[in-house]
N, C-alpha and C. Protein backbone atom coordinates (compact mmCIF):
# COMPACT_ATOMS: atom_id res chain seq x y z
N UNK A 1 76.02 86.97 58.79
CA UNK A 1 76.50 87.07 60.17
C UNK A 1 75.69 88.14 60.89
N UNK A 2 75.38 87.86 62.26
CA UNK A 2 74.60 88.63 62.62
C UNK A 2 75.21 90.24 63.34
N UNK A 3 74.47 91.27 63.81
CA UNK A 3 75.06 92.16 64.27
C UNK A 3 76.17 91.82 65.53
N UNK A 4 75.35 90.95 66.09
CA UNK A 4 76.24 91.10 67.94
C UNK A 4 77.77 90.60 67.31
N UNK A 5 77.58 89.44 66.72
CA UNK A 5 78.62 88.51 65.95
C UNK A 5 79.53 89.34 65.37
N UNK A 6 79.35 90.22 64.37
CA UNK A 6 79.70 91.48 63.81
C UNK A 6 80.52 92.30 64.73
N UNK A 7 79.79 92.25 65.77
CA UNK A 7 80.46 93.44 66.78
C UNK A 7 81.42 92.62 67.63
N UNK A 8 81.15 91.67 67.34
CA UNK A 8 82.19 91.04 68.31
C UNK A 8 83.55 90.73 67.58
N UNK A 9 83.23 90.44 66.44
CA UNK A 9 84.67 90.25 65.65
C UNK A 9 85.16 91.55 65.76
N UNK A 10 84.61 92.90 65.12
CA UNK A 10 85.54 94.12 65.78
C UNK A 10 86.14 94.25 67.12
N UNK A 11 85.67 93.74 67.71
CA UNK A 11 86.30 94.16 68.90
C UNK A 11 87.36 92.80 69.52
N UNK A 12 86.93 92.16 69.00
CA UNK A 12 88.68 91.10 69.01
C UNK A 12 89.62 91.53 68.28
N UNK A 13 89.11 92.07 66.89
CA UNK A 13 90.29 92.68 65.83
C UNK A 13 91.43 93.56 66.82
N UNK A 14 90.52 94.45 67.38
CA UNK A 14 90.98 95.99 68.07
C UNK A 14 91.95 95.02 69.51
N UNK A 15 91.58 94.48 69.90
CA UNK A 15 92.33 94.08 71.15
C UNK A 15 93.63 92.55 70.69
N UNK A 16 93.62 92.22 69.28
CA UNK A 16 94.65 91.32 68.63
C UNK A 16 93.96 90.36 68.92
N UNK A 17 92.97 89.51 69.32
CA UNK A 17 92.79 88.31 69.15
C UNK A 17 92.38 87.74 68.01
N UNK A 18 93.06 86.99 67.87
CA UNK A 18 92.46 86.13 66.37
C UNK A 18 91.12 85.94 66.46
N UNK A 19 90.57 85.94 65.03
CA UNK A 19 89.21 85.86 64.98
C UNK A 19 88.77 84.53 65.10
N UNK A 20 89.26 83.50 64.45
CA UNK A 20 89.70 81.71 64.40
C UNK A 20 89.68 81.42 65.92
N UNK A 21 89.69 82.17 66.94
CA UNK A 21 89.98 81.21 68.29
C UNK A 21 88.12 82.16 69.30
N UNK A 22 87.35 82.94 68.19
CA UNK A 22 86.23 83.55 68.80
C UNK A 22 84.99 82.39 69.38
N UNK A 23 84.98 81.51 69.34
CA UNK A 23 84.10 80.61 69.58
C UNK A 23 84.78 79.40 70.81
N UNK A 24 85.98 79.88 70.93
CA UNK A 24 86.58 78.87 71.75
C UNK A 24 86.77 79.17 73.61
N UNK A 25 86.22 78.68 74.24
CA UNK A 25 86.10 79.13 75.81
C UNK A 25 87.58 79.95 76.32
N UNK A 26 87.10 81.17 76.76
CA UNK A 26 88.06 81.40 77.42
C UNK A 26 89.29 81.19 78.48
N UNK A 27 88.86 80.25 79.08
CA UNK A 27 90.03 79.19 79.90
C UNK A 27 91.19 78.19 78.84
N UNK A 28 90.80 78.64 77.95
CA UNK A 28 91.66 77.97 76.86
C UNK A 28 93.08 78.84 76.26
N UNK A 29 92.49 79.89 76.58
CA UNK A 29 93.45 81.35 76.45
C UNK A 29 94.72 81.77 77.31
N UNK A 30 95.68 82.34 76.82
CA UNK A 30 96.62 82.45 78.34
C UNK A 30 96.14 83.29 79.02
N UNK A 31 96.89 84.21 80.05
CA UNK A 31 96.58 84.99 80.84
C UNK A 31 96.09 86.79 80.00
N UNK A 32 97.50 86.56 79.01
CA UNK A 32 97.77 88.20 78.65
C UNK A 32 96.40 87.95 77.08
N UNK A 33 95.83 86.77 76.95
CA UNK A 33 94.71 86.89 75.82
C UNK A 33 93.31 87.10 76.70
N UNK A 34 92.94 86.73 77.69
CA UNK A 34 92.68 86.75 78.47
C UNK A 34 91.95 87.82 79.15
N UNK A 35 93.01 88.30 79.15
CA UNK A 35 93.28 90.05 79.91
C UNK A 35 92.47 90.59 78.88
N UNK A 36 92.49 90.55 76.99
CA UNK A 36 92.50 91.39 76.47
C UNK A 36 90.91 90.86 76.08
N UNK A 37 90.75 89.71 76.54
CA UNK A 37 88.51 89.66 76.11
C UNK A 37 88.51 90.14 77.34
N UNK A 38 88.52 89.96 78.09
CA UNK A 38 88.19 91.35 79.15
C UNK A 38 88.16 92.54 78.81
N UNK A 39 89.03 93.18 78.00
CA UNK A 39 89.01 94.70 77.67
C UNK A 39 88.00 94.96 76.50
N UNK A 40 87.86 93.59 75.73
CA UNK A 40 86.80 93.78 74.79
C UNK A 40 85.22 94.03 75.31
N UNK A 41 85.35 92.90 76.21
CA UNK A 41 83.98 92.80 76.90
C UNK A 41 83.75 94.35 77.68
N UNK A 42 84.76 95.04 78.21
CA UNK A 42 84.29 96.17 78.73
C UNK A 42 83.97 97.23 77.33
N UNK A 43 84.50 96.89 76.49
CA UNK A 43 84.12 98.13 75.41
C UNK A 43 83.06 97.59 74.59
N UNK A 44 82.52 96.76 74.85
CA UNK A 44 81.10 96.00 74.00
C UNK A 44 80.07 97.47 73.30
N UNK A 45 79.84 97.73 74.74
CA UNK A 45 78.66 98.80 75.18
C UNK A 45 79.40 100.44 74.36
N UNK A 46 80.43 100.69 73.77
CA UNK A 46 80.71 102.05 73.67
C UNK A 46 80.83 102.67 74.65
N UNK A 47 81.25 102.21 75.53
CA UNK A 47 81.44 103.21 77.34
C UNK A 47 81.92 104.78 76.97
N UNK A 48 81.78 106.07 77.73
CA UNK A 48 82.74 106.89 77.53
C UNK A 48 83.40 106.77 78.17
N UNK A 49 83.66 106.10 79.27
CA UNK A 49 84.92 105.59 80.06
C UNK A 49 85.76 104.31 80.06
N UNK A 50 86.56 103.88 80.83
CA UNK A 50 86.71 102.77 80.61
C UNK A 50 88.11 102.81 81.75
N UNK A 51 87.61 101.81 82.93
CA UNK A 51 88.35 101.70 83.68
C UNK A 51 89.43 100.36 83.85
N UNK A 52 90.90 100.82 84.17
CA UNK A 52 91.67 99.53 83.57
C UNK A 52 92.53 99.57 85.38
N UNK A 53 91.79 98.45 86.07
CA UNK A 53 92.04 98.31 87.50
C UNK A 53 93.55 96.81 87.65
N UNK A 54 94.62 97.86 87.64
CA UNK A 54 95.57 96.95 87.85
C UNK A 54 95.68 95.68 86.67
N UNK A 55 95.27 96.36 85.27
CA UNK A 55 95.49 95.93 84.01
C UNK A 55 96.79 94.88 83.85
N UNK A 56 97.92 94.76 84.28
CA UNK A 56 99.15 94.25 83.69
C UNK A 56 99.48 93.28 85.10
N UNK A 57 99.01 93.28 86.40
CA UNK A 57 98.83 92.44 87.43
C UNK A 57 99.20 91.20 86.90
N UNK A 58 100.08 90.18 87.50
CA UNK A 58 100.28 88.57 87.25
C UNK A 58 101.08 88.27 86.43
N UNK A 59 101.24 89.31 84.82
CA UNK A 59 101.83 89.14 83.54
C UNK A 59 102.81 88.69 83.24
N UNK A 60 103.87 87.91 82.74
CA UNK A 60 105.37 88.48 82.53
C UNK A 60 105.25 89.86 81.61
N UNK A 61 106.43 89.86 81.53
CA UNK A 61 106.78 91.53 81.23
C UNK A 61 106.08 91.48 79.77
N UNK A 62 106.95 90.24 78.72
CA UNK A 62 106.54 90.41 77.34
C UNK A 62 104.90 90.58 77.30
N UNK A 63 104.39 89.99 77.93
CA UNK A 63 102.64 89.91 77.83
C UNK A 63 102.31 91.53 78.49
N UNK A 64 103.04 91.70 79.42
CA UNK A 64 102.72 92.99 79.98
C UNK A 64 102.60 94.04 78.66
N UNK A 65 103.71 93.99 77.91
CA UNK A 65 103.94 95.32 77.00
C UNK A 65 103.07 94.99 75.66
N UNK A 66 102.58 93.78 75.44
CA UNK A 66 101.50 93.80 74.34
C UNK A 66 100.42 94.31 75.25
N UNK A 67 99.68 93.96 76.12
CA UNK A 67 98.59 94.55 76.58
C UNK A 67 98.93 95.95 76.83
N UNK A 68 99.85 96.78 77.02
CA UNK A 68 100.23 98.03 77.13
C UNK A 68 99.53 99.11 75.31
N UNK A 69 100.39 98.17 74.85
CA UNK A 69 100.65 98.42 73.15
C UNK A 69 99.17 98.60 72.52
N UNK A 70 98.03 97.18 72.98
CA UNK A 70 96.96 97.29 73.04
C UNK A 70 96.03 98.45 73.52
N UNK A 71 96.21 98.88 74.66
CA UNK A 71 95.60 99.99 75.19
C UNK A 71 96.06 100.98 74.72
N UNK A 72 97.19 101.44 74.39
CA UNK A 72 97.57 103.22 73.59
C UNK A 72 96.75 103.04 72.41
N UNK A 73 97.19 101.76 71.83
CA UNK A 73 96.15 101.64 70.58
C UNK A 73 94.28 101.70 70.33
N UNK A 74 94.20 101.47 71.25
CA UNK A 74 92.18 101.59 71.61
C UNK A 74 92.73 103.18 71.89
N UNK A 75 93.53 103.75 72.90
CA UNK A 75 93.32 105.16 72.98
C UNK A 75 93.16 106.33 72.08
N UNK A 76 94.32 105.72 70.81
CA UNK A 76 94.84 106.50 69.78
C UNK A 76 92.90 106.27 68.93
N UNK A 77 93.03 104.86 68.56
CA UNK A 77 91.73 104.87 67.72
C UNK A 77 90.32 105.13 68.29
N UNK A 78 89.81 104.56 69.54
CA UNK A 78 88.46 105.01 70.05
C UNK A 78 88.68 106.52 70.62
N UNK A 79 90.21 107.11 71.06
CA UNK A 79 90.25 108.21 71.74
C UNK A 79 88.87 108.21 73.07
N UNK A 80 88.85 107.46 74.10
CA UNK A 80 88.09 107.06 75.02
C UNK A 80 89.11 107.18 76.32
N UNK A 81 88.09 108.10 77.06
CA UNK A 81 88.59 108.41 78.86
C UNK A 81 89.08 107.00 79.52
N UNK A 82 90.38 107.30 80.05
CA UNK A 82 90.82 106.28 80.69
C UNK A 82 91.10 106.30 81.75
N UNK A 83 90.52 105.92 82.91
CA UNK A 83 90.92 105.95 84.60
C UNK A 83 91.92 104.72 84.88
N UNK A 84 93.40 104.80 85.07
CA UNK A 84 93.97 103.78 85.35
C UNK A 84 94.63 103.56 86.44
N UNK A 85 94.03 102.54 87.35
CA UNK A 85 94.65 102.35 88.92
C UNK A 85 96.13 101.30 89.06
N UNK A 86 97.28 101.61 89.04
CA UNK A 86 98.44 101.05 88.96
C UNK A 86 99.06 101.48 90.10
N UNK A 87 99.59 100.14 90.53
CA UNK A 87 100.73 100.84 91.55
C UNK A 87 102.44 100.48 90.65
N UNK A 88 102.15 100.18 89.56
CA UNK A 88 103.36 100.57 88.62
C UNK A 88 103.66 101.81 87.90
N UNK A 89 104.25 102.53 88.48
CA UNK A 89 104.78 103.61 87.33
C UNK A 89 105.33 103.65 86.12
N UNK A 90 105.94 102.68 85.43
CA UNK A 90 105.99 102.28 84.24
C UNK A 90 104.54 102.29 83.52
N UNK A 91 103.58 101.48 84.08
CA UNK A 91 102.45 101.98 83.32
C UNK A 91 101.48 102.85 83.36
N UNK A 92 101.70 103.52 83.95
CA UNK A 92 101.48 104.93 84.51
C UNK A 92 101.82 105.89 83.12
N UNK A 93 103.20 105.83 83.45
CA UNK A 93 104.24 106.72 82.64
C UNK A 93 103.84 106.15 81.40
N UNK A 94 103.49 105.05 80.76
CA UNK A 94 102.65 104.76 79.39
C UNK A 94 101.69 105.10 79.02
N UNK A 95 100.29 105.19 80.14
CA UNK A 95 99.01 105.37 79.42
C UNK A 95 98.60 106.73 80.25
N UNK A 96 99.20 107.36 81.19
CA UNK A 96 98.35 108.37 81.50
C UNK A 96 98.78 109.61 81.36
N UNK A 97 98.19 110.89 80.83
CA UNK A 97 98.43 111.95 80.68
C UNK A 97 98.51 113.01 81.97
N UNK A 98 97.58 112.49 82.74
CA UNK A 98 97.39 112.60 84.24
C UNK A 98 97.75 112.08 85.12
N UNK A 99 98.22 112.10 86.19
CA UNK A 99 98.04 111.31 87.40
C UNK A 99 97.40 111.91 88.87
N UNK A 100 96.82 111.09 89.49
CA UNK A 100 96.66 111.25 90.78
C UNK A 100 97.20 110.44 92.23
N UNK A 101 97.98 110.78 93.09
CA UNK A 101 98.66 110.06 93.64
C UNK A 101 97.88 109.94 95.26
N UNK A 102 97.59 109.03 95.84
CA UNK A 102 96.96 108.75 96.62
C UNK A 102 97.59 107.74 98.11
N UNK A 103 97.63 108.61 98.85
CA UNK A 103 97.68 107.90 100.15
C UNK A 103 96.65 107.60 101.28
N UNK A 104 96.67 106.61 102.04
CA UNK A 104 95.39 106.25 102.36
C UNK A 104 93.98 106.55 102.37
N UNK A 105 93.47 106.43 100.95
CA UNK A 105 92.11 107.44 100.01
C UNK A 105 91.90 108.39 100.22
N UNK A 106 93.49 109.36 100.23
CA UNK A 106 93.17 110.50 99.89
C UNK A 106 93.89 110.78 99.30
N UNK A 107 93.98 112.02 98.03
CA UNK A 107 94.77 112.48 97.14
C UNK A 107 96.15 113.38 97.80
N UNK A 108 96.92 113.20 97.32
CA UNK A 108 98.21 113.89 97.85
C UNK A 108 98.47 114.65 96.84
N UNK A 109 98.97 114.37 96.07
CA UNK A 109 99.56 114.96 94.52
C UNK A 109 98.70 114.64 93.28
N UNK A 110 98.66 115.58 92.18
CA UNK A 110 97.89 115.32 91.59
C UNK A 110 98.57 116.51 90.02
N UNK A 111 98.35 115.89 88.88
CA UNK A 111 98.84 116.52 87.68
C UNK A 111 98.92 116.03 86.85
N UNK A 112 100.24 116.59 85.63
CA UNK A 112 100.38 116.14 84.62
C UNK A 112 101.61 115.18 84.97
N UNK A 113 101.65 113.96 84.36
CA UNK A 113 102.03 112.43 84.92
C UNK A 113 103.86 112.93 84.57
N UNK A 114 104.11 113.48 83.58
CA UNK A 114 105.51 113.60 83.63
C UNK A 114 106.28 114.66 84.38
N UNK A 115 105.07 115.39 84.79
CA UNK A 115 105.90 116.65 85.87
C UNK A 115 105.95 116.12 87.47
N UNK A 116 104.80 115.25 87.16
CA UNK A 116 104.64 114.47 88.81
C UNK A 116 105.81 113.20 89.13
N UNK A 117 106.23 112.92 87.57
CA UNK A 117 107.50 111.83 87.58
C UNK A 117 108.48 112.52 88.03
N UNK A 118 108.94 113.81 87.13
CA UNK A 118 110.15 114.40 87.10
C UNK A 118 110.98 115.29 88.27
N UNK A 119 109.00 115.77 88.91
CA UNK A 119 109.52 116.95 90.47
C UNK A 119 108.20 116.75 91.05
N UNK A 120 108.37 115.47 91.80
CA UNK A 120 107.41 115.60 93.01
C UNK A 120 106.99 116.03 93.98
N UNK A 121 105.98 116.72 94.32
CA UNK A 121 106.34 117.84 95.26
C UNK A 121 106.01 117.32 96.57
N UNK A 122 104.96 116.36 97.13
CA UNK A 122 104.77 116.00 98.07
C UNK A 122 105.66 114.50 98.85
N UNK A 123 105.56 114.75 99.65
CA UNK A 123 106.68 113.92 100.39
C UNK A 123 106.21 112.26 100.00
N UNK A 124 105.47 112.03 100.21
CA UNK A 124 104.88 110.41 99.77
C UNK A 124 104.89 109.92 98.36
N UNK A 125 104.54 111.09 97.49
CA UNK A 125 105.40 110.82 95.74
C UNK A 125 106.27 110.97 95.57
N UNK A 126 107.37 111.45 96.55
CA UNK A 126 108.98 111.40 96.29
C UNK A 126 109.42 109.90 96.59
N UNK A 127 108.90 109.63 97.79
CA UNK A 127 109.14 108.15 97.99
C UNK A 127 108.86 107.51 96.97
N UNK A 128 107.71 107.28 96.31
CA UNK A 128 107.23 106.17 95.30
C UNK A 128 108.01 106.70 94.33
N UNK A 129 108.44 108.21 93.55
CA UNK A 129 109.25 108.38 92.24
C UNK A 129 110.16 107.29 92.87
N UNK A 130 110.73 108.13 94.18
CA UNK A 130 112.61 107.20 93.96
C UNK A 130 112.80 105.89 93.98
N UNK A 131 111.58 105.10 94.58
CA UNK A 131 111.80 103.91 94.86
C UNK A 131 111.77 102.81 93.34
N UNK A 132 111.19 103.37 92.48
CA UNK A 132 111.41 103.32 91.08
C UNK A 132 112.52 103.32 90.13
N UNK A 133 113.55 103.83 90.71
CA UNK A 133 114.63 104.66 90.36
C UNK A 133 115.59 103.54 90.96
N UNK A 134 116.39 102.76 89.68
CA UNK A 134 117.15 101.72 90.10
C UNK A 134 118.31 101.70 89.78
């Protein structure tokens, strides 16, 4: 088997796709398998970053929280920088250690993601905490 081939089965391993469905077109896939050769294809290269733009968008929930489960897991094992743009706080409150909170491209609030959950200090992240809050 060759290298690329090689590298490609790791990196389906890491994101749960069966190795048995690697040769088969992606339109064949659901949405939330889908989602996750996308995340492979961005980590092909060894990025030190890796940006996850409205990651869980379209999902139902169950597909939502494997692709969630997926990403702590690349975090825990590649330990690789993660910039994640959500307008969900649930996944927010899952993958980021940080947050930055942004109103019309500009930063408002900005910290550690559970102090920015817990006591928001600026008036436009109080709105978005509470509106969360059901």
């Amino acid at each position: 088997m060759g290298r690329i081939r090689e590298r490609a089965r790791d990196l389906l391993a890491k994101t749960e796709i069966p190795i048995e469905r690697m040769d088969e077109p992606p339109k064949r896939f659901s949405g939330g398998m889908q989602q996750r050769v996308q995340i492979s294809k961005a980590l092909a290269n060894d990025p030190p970053l890796l940006l996850l733009d409205e990651v869980t968008t379209g999902l139902d929930v169950s597909v939502q929280a494997q692709i969630l489960d997926v990403i702590r897991q690349l975090q825990r094992d590649l330990g690789i920088t993660m910039i994640v743009v959500s307008h969900d706080f649930g996944v927010i409150r899952m993958l980021a250690d940080r947050t930055v909170v942004m109103k019309n491209g500009r930063i408002v609030e900005e910290g550690l993601t559970d102090q920015i959950m817990e006591d928001p200090q600026h008036a436009y992240t109080q709105l978005l905490v509470n509106s969360m809050i059901w």
